[in-house]
Protein backbone atom coordinates (compact mmCIF):
# COMPACT_ATOMS: atom_id res chain seq x y z
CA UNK A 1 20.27 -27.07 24.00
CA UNK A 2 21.61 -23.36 23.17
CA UNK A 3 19.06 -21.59 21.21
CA UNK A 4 21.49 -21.01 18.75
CA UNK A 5 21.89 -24.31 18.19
CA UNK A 6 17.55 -25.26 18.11
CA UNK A 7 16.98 -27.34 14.94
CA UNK A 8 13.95 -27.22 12.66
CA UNK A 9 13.02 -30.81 11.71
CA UNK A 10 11.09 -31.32 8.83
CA UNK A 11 8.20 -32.75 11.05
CA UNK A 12 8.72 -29.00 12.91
CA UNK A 13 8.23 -27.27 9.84
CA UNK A 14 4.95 -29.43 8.28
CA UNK A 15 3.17 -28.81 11.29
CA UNK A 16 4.02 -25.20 11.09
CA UNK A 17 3.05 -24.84 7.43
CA UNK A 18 0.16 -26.74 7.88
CA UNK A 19 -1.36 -24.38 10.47
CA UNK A 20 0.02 -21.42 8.64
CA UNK A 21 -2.51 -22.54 5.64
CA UNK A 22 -5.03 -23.36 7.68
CA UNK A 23 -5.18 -20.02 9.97
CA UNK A 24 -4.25 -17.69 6.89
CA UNK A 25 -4.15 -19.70 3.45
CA UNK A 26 -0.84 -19.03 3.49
CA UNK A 27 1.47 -21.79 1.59
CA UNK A 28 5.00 -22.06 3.11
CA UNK A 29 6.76 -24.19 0.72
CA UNK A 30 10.34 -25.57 1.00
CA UNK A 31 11.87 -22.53 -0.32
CA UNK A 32 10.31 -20.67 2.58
CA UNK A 33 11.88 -23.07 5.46
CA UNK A 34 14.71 -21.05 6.27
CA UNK A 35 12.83 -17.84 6.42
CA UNK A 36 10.61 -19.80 8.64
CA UNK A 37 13.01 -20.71 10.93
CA UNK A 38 14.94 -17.04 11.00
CA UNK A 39 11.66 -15.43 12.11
CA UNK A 40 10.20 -18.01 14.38
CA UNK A 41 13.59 -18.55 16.24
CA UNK A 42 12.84 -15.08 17.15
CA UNK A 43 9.44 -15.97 18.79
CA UNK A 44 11.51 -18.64 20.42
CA UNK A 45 13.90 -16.42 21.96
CA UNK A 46 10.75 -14.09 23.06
CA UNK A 47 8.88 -16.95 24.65
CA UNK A 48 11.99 -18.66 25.98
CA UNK A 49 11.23 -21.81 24.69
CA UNK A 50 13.95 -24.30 23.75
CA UNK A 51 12.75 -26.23 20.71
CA UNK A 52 10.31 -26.23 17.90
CA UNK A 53 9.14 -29.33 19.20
CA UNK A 54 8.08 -27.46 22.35
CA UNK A 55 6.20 -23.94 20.16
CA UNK A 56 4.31 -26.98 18.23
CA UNK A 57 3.04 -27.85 21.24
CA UNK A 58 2.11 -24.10 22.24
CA UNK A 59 0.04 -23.28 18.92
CA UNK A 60 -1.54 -26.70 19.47
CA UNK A 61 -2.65 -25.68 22.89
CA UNK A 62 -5.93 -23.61 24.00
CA UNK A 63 -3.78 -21.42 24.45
CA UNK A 64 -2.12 -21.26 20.79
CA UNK A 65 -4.46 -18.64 19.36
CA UNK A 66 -2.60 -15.79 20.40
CA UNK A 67 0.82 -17.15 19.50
CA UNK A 68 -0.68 -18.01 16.03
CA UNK A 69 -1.27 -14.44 15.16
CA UNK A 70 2.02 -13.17 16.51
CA UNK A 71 3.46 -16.02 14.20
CA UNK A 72 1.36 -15.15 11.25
CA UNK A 73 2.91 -11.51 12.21
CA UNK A 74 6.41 -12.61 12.00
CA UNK A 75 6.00 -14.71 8.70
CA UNK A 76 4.45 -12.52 6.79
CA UNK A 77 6.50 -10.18 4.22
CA UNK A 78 4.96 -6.35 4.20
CA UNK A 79 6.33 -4.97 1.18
CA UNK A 80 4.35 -1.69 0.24
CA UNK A 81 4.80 2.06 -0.48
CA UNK A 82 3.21 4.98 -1.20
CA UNK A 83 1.28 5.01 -4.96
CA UNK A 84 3.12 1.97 -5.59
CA UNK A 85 1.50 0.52 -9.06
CA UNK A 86 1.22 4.15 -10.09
CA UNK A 87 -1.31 3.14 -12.84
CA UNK A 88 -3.93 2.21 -10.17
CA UNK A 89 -4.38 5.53 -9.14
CA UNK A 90 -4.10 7.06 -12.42
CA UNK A 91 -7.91 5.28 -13.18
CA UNK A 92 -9.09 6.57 -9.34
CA UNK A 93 -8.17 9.95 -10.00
CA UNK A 94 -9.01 9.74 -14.22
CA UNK A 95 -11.76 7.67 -14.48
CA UNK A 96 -13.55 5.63 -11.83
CA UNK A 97 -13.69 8.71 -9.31
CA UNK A 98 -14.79 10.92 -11.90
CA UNK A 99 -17.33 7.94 -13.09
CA UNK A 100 -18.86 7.62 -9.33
CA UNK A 101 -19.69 11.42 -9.02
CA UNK A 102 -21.50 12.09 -12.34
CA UNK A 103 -23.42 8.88 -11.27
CA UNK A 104 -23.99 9.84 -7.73
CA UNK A 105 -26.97 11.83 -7.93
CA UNK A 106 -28.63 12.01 -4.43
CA UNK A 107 -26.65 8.60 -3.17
CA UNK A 108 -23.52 10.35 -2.70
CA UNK A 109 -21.62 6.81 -0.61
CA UNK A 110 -18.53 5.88 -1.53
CA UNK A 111 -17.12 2.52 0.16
CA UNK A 112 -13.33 1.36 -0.82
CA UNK A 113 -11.86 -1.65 0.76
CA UNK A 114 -7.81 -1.93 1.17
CA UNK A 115 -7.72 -5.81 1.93
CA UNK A 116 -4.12 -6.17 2.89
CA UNK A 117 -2.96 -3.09 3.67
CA UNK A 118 0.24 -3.73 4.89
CA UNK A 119 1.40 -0.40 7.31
CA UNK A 120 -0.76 2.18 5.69
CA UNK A 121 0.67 3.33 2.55
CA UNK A 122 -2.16 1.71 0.23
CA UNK A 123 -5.14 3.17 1.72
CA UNK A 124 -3.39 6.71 2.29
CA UNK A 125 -2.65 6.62 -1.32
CA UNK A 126 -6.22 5.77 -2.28
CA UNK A 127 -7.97 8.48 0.46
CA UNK A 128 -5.39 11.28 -1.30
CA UNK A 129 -6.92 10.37 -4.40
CA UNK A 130 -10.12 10.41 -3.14
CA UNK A 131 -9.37 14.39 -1.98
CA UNK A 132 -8.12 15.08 -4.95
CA UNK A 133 -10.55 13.80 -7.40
CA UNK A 134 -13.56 14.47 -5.52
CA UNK A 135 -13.15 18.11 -3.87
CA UNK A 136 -16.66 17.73 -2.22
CA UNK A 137 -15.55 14.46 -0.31
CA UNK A 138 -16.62 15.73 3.19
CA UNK A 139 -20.17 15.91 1.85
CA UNK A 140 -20.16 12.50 1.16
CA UNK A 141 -20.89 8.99 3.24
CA UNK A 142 -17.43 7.93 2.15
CA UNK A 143 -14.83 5.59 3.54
CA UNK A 144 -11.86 3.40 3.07
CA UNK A 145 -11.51 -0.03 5.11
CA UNK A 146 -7.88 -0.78 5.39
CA UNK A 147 -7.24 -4.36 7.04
CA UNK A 148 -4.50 -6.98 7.08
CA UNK A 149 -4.23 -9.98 8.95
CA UNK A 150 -1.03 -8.53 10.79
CA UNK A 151 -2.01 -6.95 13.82
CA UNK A 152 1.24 -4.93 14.34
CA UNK A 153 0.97 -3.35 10.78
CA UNK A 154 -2.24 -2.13 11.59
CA UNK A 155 -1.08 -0.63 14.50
CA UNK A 156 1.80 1.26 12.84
CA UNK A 157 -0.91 1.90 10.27
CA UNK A 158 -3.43 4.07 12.94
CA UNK A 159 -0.05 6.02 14.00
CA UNK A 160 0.58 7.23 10.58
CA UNK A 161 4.32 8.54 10.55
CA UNK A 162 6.79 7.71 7.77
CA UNK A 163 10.52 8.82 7.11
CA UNK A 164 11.04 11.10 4.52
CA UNK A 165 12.97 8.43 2.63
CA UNK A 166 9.47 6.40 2.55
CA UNK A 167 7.47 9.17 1.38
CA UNK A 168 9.38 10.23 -1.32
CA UNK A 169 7.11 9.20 -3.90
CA UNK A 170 4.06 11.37 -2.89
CA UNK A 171 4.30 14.00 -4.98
CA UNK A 172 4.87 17.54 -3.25
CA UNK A 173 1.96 19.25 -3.29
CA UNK A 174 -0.07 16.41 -1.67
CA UNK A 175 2.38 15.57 0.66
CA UNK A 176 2.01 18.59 1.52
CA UNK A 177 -1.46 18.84 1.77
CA UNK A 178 -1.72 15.67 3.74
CA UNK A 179 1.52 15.17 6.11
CA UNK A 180 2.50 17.61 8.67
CA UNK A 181 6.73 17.57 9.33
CA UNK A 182 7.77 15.92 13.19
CA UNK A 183 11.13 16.88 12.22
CA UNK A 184 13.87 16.35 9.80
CA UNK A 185 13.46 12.47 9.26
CA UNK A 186 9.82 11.78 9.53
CA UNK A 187 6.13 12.69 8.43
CA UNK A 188 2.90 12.51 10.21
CA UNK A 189 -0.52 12.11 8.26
CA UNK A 190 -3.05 14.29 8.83
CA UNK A 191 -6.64 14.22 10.71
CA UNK A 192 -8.08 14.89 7.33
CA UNK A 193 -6.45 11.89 5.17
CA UNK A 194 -7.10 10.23 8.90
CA UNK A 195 -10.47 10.95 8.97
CA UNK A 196 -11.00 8.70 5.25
CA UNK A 197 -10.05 5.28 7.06
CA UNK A 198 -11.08 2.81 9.44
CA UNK A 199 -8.24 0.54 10.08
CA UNK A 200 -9.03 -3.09 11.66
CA UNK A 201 -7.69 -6.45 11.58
CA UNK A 202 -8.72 -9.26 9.24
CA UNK A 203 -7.98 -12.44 8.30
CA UNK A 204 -8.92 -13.07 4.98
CA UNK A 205 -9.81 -16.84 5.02
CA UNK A 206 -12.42 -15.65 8.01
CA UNK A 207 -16.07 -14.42 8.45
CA UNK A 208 -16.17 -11.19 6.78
CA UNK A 209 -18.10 -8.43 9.09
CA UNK A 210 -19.02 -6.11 6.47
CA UNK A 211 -22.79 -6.30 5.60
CA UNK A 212 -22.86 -3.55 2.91
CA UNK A 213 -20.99 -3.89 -0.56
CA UNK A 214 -17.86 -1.82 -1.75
CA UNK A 215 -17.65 0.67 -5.11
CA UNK A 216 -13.72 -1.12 -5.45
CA UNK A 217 -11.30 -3.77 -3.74
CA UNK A 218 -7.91 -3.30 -3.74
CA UNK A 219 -6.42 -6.87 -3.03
CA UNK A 220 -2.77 -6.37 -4.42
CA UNK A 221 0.05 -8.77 -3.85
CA UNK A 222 -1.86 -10.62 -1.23
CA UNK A 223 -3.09 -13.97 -3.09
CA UNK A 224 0.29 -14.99 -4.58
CA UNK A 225 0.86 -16.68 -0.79
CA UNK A 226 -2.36 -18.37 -1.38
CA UNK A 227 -3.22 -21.93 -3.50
CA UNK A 228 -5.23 -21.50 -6.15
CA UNK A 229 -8.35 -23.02 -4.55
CA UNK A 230 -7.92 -20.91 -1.85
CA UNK A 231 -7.48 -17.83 -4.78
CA UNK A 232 -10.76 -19.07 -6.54
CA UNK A 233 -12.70 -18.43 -3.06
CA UNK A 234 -11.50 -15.21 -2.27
CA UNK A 235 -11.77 -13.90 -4.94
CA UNK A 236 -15.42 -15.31 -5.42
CA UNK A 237 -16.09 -13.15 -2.38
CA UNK A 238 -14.64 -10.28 -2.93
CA UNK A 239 -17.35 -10.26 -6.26
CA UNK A 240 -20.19 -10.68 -3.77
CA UNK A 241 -18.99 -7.90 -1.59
CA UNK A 242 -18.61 -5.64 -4.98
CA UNK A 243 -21.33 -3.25 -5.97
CA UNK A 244 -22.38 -3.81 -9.81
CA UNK A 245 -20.18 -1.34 -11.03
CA UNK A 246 -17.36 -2.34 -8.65
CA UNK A 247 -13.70 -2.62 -9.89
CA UNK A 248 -10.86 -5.05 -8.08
CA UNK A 249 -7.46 -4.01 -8.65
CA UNK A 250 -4.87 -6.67 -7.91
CA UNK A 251 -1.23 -7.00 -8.08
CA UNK A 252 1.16 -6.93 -11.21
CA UNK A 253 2.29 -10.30 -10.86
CA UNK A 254 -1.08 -11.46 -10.24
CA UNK A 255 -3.89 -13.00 -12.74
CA UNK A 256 -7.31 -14.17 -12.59
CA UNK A 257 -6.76 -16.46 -15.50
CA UNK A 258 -8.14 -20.03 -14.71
CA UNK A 259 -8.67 -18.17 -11.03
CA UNK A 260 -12.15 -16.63 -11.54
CA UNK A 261 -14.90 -15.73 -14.42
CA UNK A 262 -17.07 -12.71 -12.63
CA UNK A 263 -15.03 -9.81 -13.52
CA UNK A 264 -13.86 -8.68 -16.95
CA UNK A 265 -10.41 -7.25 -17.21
CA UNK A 266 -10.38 -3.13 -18.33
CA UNK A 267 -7.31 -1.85 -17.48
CA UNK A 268 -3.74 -3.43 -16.40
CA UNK A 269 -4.59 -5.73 -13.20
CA UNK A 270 -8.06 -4.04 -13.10
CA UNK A 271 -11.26 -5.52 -13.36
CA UNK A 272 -15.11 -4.62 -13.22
CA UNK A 273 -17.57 -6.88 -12.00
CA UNK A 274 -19.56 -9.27 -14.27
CA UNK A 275 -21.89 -11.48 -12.13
């Protein structure tokens, strides 16, 4: 059969959503099918397999792990920008930044975690902030964690080079501070915003390596693809990976309403830890 012509049976695309929510809590529901088979006919073509039949098989196989997170990659929608949410950073810079430092005393560590970062913007955002706000940053133990679960985001995030069109809404005097010009269509952070952020990959619904706890989580327009049991464990987590004073700033079409009872909302879609 032409490739053009491959069908998606609905047996094709339970299996698929059913490992998709297993390996990344993702739920693919009917609405989603033909996005599902638009990108995966792609992976297909790439793997020159005929049928979807015939990829079932693959991510079924000990060899499937691989193909699961380049599938994960494809599915996935990475819709970001720079100081999108602009209220977010308005606290950072205003009030939680300012907050940390008269606390700091001699402790001077500052731990932020960017779960989902998409390609980068997010976390650049926050670590301009963090420059801004705090002008003795370099004397502090402080760092950013930016991971998502797709591994060629965080490899366009390391790089760190956006058009112009995509960094229009850094304002000009940090952009630049922060971006050096490659030429007349595109940006390149610098080693200093650079130096803020340890990019890895992550999959959310996994072990979680990090043994110390984070000052704030930035989690924002990640669990809408998840269930709500699936929301109620995260975000149980992410309040035993948050310090006592630590804030969680989530998405604008996002709630914790019914979700989870440890944090107390104090600002739009921000919240400070309870228990």
């Amino acid at each position: 059969m032409p490739l053009a012509d491959v069908e998606l049976t609905d047996r094709d695309f339970q299996e698929i959503a059913r490992i998709v929510h297993e390996t990344a809590g993702i739920v693919l529901s009917k609405t989603k099918r033909d996005l599902v088979y638009s990108r995966l006919r792609r992976r297909l073509r790439a793997l020159h397999i005929a049928s979807f039949s015939e990829y079932r098989d693959l991510l079924r196989s000990d060899a499937g792990g691989d193909e699961q997170t380049q599938m994960i990659n494809a599915i996935t929608t990475n819709l970001t920008g720079f100081f999108r949410e602009q209220h977010h950073f308005e606290y950072l810079q205003n009030e939680f930044f300012p907050m940390l430092a008269a606390a700091s005393g001699g402790k001077r560590r500052l731990r932020i975690w960017s779960a989902g970062c998409s390609s980068g913007e997010e976390p650049y955002s926050i670590a301009m902030i963090m420059r801004r706000a705090i002008p003795m940053i370099d004397e502090w133990d402080a760092k950013i964690l930016a991971t998502d679960i797709d591994t060629e985001m965080i490899t366009f995030a390391k790089v760190g080079r956006y058009t112009v069109q995509q960094s229009e809404a850094i304002p000009v005097a940090l952009r630049q501070a922060y971006f050096d010009r490659v030429d007349s269509e595109m940006l390149q952070v610098k080693d200093n915003l650079k130096d803020l952020i340890a990019f890895r990959q992550l999959n959310l619904l996994q072990e979680w390596p990090m043994q110390r706890k984070f000052d704030a989580i930035f989690c924002r327009n990640v669990v809408i693809y998840f269930d709500k049991p699936t929301q109620r464990i995260l975000f149980d987590r992410y309040a035993d990976h948050l310090e006592d004073h630590g804030r969680l700033f989530i998405g604008h079409s996002e709630s914790l309403f019914r979700v989870s009872e440890r944090f107390q909302h104090v600002g739009r879609t921000i919240y400070r830890k309870l228990q």
